[in-house]
N, C-alpha and C. Protein backbone atom coordinates (compact mmCIF):
# COMPACT_ATOMS: atom_id res chain seq x y z
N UNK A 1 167.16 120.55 2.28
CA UNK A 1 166.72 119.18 2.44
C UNK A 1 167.64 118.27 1.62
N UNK A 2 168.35 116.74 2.48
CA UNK A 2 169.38 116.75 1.59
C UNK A 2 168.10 115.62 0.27
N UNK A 3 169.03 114.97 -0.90
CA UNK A 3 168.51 114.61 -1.84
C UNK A 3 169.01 113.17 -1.77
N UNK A 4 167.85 112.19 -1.48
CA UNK A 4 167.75 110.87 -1.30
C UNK A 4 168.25 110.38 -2.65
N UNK A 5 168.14 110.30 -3.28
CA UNK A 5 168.79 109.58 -4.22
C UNK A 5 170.00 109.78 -4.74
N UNK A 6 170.65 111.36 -4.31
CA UNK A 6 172.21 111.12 -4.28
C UNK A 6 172.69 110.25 -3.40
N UNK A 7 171.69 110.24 -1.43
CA UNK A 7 172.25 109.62 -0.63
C UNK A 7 172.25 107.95 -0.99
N UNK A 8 171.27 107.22 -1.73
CA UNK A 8 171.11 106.37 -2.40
C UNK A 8 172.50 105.36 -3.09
N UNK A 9 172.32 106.79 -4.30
CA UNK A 9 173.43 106.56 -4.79
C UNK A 9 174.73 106.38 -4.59
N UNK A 10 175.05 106.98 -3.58
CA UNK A 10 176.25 107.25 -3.12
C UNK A 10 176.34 105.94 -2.44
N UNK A 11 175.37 105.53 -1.78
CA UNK A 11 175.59 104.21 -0.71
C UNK A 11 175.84 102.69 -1.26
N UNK A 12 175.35 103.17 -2.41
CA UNK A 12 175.14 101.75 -3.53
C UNK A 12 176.62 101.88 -4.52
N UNK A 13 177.45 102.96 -4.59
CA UNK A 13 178.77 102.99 -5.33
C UNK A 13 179.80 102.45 -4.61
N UNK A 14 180.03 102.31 -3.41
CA UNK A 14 181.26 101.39 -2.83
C UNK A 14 181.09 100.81 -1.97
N UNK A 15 180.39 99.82 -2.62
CA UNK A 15 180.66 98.32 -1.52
C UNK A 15 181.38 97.75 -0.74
N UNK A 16 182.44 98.05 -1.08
CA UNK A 16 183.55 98.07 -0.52
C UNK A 16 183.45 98.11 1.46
N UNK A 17 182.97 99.90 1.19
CA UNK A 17 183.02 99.79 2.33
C UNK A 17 182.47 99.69 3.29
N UNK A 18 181.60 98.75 2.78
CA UNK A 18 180.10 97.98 3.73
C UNK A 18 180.83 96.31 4.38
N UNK A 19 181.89 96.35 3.84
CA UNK A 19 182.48 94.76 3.97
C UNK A 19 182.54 93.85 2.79
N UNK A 20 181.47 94.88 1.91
CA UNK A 20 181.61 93.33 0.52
C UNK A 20 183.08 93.38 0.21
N UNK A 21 183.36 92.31 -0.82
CA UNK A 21 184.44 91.91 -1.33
C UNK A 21 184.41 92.54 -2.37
N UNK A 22 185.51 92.77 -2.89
CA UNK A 22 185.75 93.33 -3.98
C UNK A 22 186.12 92.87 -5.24
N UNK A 23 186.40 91.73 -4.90
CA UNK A 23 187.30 90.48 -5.89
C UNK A 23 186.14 89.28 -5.57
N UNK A 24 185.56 89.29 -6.97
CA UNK A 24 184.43 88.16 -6.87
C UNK A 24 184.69 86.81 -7.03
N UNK A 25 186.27 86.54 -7.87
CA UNK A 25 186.57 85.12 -7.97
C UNK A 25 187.20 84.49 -6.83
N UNK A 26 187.68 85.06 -5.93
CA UNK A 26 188.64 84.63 -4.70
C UNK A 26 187.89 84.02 -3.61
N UNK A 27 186.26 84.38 -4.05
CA UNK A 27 185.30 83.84 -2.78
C UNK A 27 185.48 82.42 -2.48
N UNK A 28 185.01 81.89 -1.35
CA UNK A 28 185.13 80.40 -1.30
C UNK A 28 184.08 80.60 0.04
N UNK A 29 183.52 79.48 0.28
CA UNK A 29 182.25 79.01 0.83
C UNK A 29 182.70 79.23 2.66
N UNK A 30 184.33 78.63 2.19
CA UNK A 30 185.12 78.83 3.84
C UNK A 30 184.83 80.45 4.43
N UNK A 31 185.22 81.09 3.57
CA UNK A 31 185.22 82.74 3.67
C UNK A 31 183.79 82.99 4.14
N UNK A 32 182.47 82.42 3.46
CA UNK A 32 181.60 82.94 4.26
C UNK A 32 181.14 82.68 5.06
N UNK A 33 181.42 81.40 5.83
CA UNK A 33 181.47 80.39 6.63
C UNK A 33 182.04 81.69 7.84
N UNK A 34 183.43 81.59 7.67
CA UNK A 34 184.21 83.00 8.31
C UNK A 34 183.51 83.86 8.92
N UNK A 35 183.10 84.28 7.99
CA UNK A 35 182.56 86.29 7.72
C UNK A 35 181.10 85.77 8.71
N UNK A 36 180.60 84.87 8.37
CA UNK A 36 179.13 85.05 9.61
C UNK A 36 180.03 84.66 10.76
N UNK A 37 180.46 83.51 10.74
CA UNK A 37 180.82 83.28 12.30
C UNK A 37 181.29 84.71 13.29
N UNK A 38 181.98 85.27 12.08
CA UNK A 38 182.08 86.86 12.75
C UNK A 38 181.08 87.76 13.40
N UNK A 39 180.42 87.23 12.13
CA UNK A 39 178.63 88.29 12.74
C UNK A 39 177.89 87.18 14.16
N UNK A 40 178.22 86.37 14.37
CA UNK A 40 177.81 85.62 15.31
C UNK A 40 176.61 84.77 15.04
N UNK A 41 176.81 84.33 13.69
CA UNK A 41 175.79 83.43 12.40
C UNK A 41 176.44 82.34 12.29
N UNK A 42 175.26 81.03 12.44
CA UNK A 42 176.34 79.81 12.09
C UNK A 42 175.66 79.37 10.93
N UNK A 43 176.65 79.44 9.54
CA UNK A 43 175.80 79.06 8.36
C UNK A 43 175.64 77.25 8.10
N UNK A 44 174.28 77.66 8.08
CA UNK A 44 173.96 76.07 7.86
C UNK A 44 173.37 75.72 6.19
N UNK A 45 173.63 74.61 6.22
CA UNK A 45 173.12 73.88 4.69
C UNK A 45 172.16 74.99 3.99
N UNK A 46 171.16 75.62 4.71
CA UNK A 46 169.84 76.41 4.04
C UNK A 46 170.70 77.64 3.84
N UNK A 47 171.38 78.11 4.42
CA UNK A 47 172.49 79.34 4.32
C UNK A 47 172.87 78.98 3.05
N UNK A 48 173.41 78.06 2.94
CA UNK A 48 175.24 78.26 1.87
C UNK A 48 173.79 77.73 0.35
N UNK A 49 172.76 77.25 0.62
CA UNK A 49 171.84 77.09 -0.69
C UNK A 49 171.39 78.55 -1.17
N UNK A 50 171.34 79.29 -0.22
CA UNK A 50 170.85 80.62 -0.42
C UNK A 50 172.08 81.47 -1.19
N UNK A 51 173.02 81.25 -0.81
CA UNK A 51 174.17 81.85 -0.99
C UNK A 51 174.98 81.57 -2.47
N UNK A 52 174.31 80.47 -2.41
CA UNK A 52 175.01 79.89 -4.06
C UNK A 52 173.56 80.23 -4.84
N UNK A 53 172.63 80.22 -4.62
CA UNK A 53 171.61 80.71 -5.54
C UNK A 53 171.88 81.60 -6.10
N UNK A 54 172.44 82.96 -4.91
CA UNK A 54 172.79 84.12 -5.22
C UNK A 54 174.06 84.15 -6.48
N UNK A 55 174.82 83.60 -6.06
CA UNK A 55 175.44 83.47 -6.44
C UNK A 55 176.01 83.32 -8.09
N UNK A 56 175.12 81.53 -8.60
CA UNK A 56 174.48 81.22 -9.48
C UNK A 56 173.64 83.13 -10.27
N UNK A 57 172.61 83.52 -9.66
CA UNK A 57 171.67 84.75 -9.96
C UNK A 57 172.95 85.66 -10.83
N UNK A 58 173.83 86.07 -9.99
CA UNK A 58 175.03 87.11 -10.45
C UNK A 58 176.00 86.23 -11.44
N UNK A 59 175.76 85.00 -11.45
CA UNK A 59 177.11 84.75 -12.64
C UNK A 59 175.77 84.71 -14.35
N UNK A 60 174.98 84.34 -13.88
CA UNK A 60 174.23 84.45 -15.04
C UNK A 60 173.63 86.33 -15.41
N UNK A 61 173.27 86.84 -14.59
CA UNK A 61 172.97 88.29 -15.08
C UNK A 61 173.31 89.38 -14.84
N UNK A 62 174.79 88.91 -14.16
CA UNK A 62 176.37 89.86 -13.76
C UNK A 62 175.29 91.24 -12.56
N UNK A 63 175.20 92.06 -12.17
CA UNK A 63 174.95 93.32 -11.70
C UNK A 63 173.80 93.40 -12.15
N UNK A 64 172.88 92.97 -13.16
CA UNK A 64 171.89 93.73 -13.59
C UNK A 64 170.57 93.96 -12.91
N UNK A 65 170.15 92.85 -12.04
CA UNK A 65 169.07 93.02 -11.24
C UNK A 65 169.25 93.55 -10.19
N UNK A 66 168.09 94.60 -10.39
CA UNK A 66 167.98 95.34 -8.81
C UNK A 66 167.30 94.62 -7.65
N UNK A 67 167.49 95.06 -6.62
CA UNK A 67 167.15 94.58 -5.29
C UNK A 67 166.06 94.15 -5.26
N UNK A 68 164.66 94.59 -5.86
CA UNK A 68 163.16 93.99 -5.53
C UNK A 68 163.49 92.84 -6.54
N UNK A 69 163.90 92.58 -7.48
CA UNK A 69 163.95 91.94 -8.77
C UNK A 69 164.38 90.37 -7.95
N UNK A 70 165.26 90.86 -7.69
CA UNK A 70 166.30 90.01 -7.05
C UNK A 70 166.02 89.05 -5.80
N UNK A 71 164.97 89.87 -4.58
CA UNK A 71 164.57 89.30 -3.66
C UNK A 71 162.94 88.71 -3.75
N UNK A 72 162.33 89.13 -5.16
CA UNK A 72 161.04 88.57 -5.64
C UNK A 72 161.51 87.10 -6.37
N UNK A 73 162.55 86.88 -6.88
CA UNK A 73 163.33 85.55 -7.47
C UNK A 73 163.18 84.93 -6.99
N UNK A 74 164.37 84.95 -5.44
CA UNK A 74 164.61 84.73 -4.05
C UNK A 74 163.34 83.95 -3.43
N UNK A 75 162.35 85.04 -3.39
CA UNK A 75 161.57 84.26 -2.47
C UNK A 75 160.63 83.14 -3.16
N UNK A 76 160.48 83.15 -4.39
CA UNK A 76 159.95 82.48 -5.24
C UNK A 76 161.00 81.39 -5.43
N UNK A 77 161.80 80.95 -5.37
CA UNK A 77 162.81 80.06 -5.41
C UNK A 77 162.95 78.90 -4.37
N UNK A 78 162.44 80.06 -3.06
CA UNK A 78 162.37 79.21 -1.45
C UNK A 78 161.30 79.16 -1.41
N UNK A 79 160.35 79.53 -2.24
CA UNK A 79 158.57 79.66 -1.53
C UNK A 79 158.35 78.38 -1.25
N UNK A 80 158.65 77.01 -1.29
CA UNK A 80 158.49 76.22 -0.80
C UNK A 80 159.16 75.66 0.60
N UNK A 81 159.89 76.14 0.97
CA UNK A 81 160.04 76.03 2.20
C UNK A 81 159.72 77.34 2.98
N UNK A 82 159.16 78.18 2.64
CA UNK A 82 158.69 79.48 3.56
C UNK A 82 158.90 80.37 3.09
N UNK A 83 159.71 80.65 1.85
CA UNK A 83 159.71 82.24 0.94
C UNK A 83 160.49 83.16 2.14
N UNK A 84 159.35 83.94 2.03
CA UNK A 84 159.93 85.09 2.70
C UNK A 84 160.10 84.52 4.11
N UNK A 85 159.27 84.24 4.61
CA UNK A 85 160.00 83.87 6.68
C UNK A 85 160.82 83.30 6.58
N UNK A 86 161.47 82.24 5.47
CA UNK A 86 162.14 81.69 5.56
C UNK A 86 163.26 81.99 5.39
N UNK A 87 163.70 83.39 4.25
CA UNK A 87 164.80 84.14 4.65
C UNK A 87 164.94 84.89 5.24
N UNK A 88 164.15 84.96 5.95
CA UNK A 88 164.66 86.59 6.94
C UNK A 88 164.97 86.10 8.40
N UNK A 89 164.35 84.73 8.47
CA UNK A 89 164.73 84.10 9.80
C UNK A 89 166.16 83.13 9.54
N UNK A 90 166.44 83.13 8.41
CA UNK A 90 168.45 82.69 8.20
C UNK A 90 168.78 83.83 8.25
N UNK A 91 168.18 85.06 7.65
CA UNK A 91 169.35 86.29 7.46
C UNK A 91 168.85 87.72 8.08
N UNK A 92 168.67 87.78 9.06
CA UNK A 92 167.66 88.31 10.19
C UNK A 92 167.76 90.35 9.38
N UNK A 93 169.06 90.19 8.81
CA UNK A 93 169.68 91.55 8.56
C UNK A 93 169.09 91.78 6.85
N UNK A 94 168.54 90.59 7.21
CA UNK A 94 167.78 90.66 4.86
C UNK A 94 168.78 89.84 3.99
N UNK A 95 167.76 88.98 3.69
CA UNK A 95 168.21 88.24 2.87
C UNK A 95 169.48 88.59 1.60
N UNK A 96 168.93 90.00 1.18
CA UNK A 96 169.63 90.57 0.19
C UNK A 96 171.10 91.00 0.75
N UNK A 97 170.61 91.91 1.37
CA UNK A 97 171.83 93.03 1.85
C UNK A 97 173.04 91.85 2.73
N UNK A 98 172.78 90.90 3.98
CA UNK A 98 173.14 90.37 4.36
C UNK A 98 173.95 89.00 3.53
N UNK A 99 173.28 88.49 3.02
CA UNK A 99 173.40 87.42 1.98
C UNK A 99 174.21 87.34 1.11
N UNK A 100 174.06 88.80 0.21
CA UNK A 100 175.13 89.06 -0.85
C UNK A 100 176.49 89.11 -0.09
N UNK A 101 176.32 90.41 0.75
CA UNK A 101 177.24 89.92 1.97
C UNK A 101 178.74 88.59 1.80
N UNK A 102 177.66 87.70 2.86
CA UNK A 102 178.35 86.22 2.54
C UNK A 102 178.88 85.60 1.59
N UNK A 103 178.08 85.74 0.15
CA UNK A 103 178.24 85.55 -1.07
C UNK A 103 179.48 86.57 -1.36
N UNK A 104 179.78 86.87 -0.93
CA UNK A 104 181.02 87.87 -1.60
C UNK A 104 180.32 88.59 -2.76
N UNK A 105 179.17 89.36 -2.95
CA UNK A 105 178.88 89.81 -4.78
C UNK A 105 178.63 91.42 -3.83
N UNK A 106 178.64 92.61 -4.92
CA UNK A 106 178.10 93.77 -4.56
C UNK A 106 176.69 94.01 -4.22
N UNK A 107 176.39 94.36 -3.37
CA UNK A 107 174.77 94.71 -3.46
C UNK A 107 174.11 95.50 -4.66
N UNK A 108 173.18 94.59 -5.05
CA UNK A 108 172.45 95.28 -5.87
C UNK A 108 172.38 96.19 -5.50
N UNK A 109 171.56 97.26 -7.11
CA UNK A 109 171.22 98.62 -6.97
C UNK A 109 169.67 98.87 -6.53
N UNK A 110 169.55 99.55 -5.55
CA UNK A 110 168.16 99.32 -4.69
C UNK A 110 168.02 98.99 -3.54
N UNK A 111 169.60 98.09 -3.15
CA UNK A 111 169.02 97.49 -2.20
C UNK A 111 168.98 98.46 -0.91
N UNK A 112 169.62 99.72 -0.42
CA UNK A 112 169.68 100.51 0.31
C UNK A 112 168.50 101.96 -0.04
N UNK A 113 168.01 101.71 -0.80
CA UNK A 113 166.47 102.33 -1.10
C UNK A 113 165.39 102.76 0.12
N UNK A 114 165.56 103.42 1.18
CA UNK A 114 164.47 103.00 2.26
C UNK A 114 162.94 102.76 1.83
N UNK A 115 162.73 102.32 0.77
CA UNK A 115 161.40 102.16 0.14
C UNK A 115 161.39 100.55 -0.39
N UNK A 116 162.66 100.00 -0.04
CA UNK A 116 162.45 98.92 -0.72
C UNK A 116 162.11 97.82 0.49
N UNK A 117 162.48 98.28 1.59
CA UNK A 117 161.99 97.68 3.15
C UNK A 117 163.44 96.63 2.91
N UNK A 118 164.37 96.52 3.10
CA UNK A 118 165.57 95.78 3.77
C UNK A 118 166.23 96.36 5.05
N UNK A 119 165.68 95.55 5.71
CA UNK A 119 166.78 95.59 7.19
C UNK A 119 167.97 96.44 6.87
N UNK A 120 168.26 97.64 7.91
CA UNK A 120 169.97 97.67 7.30
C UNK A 120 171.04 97.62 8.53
């Protein structure tokens, strides 16, 4: 039986080759602008607020929050315009996983957890 939390682990060590970026200062707003239009996403104003939140989140507590941590913030941040429906209907693929994404940052640790419920 294989062992979920090596597979875990393993999935959460190179971001890389999920599409994140690897180089966190080179990001620019154009780039994620880019990178959805690719996915066939047109980021709008509520996008790029989400995205710099994130953003903002990782320059103040670098890697350290994990995925529930991170998307309990999140939705508490937007709970006034809809919390949770409200990101999952900008980022249909999860706010987190998708989002960071755009944001150019690594995915938190967790976020590929099948217990933590993110789209993948």
């Amino acid at each position: 039986m294989p062992d979920n939390n090596k597979t875990v682990e393993n999935e959460n060590s190179n971001s890389a080759t999920r599409g994140h970026l690897t180089e966190l200062d080179g990001w620019t707003e154009a780039q994620a602008i880019a990178m959805a239009k690719q996915d066939g996403l047109e980021l709008s104003d509520d996008h790029l607020a989400i995205i710099r939140y994130l953003r903002d989140c990782y320059a103040d507590h670098g890697g350290t929050l994990n995925a529930h941590i991170l998307a309990h913030t999140l939705e508490e941040e937007f709970a006034g315009v809809g919390g949770h429906s409200f990101l999952y209907k900008l980022f249909p693929m999860g706010p987190i996983a998708q989002a960071m994404r755009y944001a150019g940052l690594p995915m938190p640790p967790g976020t590929r957890d099948p217990s933590f419920g993110i789209t993948h």
